[in-house]
Protein backbone atom coordinates (compact mmCIF):
# COMPACT_ATOMS: atom_id res chain seq x y z
CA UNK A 1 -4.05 -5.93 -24.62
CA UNK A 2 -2.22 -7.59 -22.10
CA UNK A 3 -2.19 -6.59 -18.32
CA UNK A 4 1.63 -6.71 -16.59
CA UNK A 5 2.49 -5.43 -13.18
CA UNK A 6 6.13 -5.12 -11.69
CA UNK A 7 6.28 -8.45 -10.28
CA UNK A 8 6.75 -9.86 -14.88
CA UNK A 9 9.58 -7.05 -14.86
CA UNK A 10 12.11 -10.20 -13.16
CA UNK A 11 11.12 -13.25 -14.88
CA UNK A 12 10.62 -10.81 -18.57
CA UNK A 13 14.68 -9.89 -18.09
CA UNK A 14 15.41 -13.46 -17.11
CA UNK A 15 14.25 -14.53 -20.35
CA UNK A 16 15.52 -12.10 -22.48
CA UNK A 17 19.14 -12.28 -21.17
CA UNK A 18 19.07 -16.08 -21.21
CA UNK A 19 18.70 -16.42 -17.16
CA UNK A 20 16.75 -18.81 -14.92
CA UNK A 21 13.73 -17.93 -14.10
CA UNK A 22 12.80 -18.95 -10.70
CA UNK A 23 9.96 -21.21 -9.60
CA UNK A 24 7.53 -19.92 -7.41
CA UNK A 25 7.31 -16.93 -8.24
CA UNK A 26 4.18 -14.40 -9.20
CA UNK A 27 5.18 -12.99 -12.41
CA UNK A 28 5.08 -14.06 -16.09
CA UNK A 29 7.25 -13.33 -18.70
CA UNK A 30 5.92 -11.02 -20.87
CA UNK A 31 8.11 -11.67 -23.99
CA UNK A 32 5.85 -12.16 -26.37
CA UNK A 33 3.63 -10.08 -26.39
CA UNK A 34 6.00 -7.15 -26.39
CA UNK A 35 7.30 -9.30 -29.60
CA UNK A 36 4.31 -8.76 -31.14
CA UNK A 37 3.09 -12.36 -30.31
CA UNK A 38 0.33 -14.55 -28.53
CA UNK A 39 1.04 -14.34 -24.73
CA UNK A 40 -0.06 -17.67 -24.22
CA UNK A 41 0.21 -17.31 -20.25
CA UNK A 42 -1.91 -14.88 -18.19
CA UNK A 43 -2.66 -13.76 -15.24
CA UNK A 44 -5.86 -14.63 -13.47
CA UNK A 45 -6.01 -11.34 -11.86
CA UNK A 46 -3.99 -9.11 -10.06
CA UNK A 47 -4.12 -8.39 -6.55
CA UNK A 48 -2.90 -5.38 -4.22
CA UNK A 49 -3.44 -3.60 -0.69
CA UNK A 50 -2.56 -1.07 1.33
CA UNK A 51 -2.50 0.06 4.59
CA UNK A 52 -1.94 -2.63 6.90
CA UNK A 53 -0.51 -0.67 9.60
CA UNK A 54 -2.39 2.91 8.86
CA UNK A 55 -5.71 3.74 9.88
CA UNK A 56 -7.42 2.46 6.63
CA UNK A 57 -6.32 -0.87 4.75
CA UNK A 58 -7.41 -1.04 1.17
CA UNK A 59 -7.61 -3.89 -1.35
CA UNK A 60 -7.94 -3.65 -5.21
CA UNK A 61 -8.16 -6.72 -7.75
CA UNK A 62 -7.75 -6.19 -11.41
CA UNK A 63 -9.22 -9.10 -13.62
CA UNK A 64 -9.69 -9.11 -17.09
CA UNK A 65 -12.00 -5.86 -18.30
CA UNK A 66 -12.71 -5.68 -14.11
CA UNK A 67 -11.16 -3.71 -10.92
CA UNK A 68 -12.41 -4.32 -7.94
CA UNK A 69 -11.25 -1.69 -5.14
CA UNK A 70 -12.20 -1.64 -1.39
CA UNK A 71 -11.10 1.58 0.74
CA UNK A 72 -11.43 0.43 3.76
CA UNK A 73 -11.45 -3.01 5.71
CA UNK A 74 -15.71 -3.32 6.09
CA UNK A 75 -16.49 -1.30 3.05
CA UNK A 76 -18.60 -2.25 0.15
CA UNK A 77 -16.29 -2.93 -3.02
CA UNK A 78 -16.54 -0.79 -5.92
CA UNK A 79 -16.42 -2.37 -9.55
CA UNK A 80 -15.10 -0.53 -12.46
CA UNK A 81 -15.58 -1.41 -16.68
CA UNK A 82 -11.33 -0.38 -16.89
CA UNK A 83 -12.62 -1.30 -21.16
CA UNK A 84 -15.54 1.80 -20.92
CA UNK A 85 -14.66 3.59 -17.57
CA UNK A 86 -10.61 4.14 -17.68
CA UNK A 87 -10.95 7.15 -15.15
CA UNK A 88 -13.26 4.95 -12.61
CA UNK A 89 -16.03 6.96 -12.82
CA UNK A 90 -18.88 4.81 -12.90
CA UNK A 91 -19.78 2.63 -9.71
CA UNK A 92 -20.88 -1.02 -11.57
CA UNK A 93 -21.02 -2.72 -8.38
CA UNK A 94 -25.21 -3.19 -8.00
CA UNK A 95 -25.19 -4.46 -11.78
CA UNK A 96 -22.35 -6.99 -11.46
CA UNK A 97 -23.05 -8.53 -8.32
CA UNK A 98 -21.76 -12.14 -9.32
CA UNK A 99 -18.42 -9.96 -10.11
CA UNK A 100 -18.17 -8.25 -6.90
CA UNK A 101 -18.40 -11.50 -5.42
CA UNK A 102 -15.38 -13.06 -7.27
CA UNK A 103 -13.52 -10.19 -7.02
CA UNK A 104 -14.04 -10.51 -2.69
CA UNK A 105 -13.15 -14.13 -2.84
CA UNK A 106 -10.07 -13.29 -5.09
CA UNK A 107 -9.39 -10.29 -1.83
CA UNK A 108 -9.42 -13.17 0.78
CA UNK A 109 -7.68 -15.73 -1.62
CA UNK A 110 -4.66 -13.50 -2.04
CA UNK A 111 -4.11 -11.68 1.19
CA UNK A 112 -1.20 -13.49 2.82
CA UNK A 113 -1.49 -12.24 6.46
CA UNK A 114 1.81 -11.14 8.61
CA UNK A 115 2.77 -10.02 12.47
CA UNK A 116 4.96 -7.63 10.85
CA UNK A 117 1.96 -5.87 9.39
CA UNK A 118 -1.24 -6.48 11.38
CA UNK A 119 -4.15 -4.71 9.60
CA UNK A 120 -5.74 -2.41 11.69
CA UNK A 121 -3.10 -1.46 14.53
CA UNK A 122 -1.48 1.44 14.12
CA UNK A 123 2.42 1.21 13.73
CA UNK A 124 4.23 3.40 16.26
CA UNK A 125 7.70 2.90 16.03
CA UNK A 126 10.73 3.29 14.20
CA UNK A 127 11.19 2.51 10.74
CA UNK A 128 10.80 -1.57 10.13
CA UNK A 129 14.40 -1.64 7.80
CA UNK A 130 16.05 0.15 10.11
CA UNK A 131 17.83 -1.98 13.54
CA UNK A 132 16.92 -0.54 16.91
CA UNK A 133 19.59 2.16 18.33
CA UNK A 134 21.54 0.32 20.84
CA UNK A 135 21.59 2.24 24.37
């Protein structure tokens, strides 16, 4: 019943192999509750996006029984039950409006922006981890 995402992978290993887990960091170790236990610590939500440098920049936040997905910078956001509607069938948006609006302040919250990745110009050049060609 718990929701994880990559970024518990680090800090679940840390604890299980007796490392430090770093401060500052996003995820939560999810030892207990593949133990079987309480998992006293949760996430608030999760938060992801895409696009920044492609023609369309989408944003989804998943919190609790909710997910939250915009496709598209000025589009409306569509709300999904994940506990009734797995597949994201059913749009839940006009009944939940007091959700949809968390769920957009949780978007702005958690969007950290950066030059590197301007939303909404196209990237043109070479690939960002690769150095320029000397000529």
């Amino acid at each position: 019943d718990n929701v994880i995402s990559f970024q518990d992978v680090m800090p679940t290993l840390a604890e299980l192999t007796g490392a430090k887990i770093p401060k500052n960091i996003d995820g939560i170790s999810m030892v207990n509750a593949f133990l079987g236990r309480t998992q006293e610590r949760q996430h608030k939500y999760l938060y992801w996006d895409y696009g920044h440098c492609r023609n369309r920049y989408d944003q989804a936040v998943r919190m609790g029984k909710w997910k939250g997905i915009r496709l598209g910078k000025r589009e409306n956001i569509q709300l999904y039950d994940l506990e009734t509607d797995i597949g994201e069938e059913k749009d839940l948006a006009k009944e939940h409006p007091e959700i949809v609006m968390e769920i957009e302040k949780l978007m702005k919250e958690a969007y950290v922006p950066n030059k590197r990745y301007p939303i909404g110009i196209k990237y043109t050049g070479s690939p960002i981890w690769k150095k320029d060609e000397q000529k």
